[in-house]
N, C-alpha and C. Protein backbone atom coordinates (compact mmCIF):
# COMPACT_ATOMS: atom_id res chain seq x y z
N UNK A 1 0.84 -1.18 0.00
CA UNK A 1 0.00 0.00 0.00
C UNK A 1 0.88 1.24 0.00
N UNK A 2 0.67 2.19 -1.15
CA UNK A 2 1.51 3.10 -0.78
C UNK A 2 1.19 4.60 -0.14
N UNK A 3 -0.30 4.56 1.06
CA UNK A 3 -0.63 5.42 2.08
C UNK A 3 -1.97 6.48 1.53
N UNK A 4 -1.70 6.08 0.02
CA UNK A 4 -2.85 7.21 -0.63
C UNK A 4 -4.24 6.36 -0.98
N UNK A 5 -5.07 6.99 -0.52
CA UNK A 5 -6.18 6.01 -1.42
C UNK A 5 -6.56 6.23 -2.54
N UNK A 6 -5.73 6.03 -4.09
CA UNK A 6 -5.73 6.10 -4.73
C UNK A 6 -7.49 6.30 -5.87
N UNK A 7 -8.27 5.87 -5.16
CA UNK A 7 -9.50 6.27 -5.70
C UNK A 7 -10.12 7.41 -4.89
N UNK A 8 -9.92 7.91 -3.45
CA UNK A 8 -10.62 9.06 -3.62
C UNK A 8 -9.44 10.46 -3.49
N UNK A 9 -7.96 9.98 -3.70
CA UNK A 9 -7.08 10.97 -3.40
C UNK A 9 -6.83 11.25 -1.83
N UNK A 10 -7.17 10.36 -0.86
CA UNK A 10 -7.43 10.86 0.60
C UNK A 10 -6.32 10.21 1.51
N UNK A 11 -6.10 11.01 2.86
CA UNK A 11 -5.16 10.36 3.09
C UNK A 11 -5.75 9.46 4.51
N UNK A 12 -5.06 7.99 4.12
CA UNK A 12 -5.70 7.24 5.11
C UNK A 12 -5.07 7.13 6.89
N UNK A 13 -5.95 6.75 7.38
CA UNK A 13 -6.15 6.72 8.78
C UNK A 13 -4.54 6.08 9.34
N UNK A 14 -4.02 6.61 10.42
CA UNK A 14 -3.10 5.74 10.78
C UNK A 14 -1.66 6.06 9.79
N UNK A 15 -1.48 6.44 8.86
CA UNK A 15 -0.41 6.72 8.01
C UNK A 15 -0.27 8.05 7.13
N UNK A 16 -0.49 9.05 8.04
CA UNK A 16 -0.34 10.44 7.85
C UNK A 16 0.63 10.83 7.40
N UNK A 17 1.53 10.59 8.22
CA UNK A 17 3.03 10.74 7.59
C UNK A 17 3.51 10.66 6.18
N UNK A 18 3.54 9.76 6.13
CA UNK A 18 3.50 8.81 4.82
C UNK A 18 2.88 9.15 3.57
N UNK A 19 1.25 9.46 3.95
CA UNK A 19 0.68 10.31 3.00
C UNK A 19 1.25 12.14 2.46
N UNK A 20 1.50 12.63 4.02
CA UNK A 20 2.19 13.92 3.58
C UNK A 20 3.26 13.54 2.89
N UNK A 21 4.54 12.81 3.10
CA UNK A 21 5.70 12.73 2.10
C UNK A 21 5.31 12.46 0.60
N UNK A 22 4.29 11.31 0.47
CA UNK A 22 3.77 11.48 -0.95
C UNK A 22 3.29 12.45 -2.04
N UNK A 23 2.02 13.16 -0.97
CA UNK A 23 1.83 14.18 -1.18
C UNK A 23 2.83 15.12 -1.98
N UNK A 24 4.40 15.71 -0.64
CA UNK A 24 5.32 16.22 -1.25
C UNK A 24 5.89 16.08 -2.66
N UNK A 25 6.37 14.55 -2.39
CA UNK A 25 7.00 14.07 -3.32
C UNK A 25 5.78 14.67 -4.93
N UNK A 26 4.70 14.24 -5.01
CA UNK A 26 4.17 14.37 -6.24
C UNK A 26 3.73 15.80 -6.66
N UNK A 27 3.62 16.69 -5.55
CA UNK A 27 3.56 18.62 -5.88
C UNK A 27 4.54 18.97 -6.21
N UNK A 28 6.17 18.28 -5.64
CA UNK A 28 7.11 18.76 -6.37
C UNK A 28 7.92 17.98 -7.45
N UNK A 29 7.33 16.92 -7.89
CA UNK A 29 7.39 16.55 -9.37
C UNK A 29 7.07 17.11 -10.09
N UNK A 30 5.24 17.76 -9.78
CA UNK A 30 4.40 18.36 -11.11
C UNK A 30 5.23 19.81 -10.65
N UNK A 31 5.19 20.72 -9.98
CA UNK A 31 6.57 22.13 -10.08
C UNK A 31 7.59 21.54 -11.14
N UNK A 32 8.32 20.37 -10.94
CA UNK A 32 9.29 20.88 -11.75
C UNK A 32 8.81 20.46 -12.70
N UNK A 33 7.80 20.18 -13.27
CA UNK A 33 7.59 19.31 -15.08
C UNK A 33 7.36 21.01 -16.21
N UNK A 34 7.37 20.34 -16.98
CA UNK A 34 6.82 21.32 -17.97
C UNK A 34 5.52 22.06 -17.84
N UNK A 35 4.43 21.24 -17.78
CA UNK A 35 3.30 21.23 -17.73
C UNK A 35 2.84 22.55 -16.36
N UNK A 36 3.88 22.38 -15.49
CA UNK A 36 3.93 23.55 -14.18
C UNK A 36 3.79 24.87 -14.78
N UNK A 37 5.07 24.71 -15.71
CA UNK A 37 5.51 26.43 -16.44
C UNK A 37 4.68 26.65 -17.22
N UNK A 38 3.53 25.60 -17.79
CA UNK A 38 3.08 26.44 -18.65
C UNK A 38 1.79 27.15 -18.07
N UNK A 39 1.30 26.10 -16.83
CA UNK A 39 0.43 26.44 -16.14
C UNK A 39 0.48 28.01 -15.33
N UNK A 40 1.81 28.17 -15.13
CA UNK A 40 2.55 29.22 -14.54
C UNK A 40 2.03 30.41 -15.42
N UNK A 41 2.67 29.94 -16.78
CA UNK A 41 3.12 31.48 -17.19
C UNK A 41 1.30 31.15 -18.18
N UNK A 42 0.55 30.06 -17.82
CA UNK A 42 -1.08 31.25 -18.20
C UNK A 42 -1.39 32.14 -17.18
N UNK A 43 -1.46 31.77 -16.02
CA UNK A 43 -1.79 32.27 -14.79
C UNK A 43 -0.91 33.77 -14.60
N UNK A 44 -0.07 34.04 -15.10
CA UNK A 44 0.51 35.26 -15.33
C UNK A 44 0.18 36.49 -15.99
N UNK A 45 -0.36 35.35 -17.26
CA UNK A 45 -0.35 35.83 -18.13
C UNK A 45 -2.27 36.29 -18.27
N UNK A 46 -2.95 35.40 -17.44
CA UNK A 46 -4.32 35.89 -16.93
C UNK A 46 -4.60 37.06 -16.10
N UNK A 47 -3.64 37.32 -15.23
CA UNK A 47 -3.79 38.14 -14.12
C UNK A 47 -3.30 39.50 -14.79
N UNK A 48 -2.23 39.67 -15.86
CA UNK A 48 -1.50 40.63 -16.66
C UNK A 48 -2.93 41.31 -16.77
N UNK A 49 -3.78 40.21 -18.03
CA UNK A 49 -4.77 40.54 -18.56
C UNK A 49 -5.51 41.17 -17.62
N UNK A 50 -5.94 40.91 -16.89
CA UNK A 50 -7.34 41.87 -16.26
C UNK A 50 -6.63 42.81 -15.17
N UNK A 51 -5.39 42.86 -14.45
CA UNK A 51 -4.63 44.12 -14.16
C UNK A 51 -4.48 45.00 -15.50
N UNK A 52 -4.59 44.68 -16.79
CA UNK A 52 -4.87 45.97 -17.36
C UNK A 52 -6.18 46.00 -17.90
N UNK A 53 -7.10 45.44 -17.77
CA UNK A 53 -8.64 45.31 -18.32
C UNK A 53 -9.09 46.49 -16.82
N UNK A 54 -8.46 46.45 -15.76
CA UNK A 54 -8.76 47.00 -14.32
C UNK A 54 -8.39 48.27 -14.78
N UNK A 55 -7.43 48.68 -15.07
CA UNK A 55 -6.68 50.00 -15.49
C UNK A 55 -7.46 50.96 -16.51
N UNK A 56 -7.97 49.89 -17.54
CA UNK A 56 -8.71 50.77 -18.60
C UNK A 56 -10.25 51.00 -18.04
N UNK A 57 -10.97 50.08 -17.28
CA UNK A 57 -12.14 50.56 -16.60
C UNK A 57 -11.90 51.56 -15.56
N UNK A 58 -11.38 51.74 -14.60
CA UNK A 58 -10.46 52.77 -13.82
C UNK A 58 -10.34 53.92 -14.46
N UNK A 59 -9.69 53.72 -15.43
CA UNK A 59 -9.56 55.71 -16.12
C UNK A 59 -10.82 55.98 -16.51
N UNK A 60 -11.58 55.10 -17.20
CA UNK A 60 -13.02 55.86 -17.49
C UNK A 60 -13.72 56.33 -16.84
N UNK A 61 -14.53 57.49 -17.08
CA UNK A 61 -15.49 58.58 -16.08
C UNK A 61 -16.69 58.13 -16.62
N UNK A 62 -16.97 58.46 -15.38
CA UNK A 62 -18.76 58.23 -14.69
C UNK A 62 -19.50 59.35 -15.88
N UNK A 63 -20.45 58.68 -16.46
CA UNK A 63 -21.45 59.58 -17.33
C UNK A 63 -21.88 60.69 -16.22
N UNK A 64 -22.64 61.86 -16.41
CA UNK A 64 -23.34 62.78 -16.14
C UNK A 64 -24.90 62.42 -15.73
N UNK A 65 -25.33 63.07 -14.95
CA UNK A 65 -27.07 62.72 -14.78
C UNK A 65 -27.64 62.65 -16.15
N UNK A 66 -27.37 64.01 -16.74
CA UNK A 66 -27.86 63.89 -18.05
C UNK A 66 -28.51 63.06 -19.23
N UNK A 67 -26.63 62.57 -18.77
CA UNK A 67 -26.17 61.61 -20.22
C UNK A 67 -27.17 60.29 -19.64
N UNK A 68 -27.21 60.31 -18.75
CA UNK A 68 -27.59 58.49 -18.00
C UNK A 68 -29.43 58.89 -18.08
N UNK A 69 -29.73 59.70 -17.81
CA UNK A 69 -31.56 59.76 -17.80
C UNK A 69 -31.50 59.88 -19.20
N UNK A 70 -30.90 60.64 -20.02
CA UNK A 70 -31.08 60.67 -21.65
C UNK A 70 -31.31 59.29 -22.38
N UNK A 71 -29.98 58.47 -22.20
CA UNK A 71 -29.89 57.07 -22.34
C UNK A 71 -31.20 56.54 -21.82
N UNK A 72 -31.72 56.30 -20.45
CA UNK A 72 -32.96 55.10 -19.84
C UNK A 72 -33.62 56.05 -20.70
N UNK A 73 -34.41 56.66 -20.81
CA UNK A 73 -35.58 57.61 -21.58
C UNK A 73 -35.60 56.81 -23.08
N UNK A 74 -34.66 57.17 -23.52
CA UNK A 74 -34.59 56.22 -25.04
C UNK A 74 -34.58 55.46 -25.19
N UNK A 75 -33.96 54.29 -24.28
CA UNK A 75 -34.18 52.70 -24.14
C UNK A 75 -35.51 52.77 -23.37
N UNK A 76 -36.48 53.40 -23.18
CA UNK A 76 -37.71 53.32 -22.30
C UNK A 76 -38.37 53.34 -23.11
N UNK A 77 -38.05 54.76 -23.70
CA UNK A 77 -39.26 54.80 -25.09
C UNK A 77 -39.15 53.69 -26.30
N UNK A 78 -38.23 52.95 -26.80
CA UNK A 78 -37.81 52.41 -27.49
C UNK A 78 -38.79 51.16 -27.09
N UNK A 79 -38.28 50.95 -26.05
CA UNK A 79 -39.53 49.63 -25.02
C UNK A 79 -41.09 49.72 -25.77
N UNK A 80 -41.61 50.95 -25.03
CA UNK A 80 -42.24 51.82 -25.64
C UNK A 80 -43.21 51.15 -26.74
N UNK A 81 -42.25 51.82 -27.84
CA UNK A 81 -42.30 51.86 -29.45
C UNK A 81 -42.90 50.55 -29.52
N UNK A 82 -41.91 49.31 -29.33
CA UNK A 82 -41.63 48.31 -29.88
C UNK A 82 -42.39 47.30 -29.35
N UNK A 83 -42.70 47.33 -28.46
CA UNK A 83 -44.19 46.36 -27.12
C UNK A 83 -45.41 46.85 -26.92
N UNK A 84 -46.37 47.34 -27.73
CA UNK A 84 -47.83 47.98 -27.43
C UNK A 84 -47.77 46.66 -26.79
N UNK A 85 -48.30 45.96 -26.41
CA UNK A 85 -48.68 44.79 -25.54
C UNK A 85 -48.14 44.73 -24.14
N UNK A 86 -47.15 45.49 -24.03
CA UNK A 86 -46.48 45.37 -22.66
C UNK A 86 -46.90 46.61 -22.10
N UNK A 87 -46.89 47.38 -23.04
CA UNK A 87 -47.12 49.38 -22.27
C UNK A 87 -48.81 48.99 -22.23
N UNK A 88 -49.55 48.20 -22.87
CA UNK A 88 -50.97 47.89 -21.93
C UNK A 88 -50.88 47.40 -20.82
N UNK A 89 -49.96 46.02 -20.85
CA UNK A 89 -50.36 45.43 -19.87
C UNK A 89 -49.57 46.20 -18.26
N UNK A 90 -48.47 47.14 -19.15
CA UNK A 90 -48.37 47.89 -17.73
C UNK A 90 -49.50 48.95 -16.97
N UNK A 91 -50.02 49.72 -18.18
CA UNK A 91 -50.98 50.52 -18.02
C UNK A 91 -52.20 49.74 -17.08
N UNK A 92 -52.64 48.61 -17.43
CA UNK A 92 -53.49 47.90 -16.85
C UNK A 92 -52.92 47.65 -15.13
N UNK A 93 -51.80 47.05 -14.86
CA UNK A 93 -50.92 46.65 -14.26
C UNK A 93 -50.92 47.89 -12.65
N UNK A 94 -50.58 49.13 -13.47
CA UNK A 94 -50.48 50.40 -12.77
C UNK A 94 -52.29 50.71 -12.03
N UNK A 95 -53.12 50.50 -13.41
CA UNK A 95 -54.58 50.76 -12.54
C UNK A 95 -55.01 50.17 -11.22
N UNK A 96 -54.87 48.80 -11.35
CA UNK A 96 -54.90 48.11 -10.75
C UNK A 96 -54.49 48.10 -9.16
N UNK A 97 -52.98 48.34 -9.39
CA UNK A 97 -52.40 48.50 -8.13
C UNK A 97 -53.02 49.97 -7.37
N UNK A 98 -53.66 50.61 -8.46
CA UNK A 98 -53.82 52.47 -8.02
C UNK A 98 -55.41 51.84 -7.30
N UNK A 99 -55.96 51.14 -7.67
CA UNK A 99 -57.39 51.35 -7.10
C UNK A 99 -57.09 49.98 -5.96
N UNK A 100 -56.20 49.15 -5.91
CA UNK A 100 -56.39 48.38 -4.73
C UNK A 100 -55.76 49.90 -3.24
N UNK A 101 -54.72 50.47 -3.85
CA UNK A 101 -54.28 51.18 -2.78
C UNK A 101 -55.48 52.32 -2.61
N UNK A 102 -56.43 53.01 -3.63
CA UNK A 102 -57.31 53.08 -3.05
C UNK A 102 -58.29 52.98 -2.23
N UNK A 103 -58.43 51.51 -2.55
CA UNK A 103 -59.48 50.92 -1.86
C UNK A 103 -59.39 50.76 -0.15
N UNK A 104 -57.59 50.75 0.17
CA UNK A 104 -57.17 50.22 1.16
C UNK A 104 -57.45 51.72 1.61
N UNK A 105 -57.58 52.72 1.83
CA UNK A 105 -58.19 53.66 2.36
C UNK A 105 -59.26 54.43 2.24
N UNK A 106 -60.42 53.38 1.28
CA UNK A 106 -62.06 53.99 1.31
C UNK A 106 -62.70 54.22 2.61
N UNK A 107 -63.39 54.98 2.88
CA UNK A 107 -64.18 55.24 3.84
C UNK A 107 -63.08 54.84 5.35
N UNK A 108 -62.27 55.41 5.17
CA UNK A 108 -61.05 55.40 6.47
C UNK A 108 -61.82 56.67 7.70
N UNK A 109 -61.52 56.29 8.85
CA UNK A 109 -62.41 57.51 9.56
C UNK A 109 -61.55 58.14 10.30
N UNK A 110 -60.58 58.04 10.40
CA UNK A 110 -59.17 58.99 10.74
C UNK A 110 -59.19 60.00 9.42
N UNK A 111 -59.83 60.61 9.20
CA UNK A 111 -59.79 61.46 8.63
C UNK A 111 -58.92 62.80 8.86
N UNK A 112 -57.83 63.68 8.21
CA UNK A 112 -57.54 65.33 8.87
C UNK A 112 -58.34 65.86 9.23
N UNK A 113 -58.79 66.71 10.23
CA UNK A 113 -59.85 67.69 10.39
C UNK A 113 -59.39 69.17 10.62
């Protein structure tokens, strides 16, 4: 037995030791193989990438109130335009909710005086 349980990767009861030296032994096989460096230099070469993907979102400025209500307004109206079926069923949608919250204060007798 050589300490690992080779089907679930675990290290067994009673031979800890044994399992950590294996352990060792096979993390620093795969370090020194090829397959390490190349793993290495993606992982470098990933992190490069979005430390400057970070940099170019970073310098860019925040739109204006303006610019940002201008934008939703036109993608609203556009909604709009393009869904008569939805701007009913909101319209419907809106009544609805307006006369239940009505309702929830018909004939209320706390009235201002």
């Amino acid at each position: 037995s050589s300490g690992i349980n080779a089907e679930y990767g675990a290290m067994i009861p009673g031979q800890e030791e044994e399992c950590k030296d294996k352990v060792a032994m096979i993390t620093d096989q795969f370090a020194a193989s090829s397959e390490a460096k190349v793993v290495t230099n993606t992982i470098e070469e990933t992190k490069k990438e979005f430390q400057d993907a970070d940099m170019k979102i970073s310098i860019r400025s925040a739109a204006n109130i303006t610019t940002q209500f201008t934008a939703n307004f036109g993608r609203s109206w556009k909604n709009v335009i393009r869904n008569p079926a939805y701007t009913k069923i909101r319209i419907v949608q809106t009544l609805v909710l307006s006369l239940l919250g009505g309702l929830a204060y018909l004939d209320n007798d706390n009235r201002i005086k």
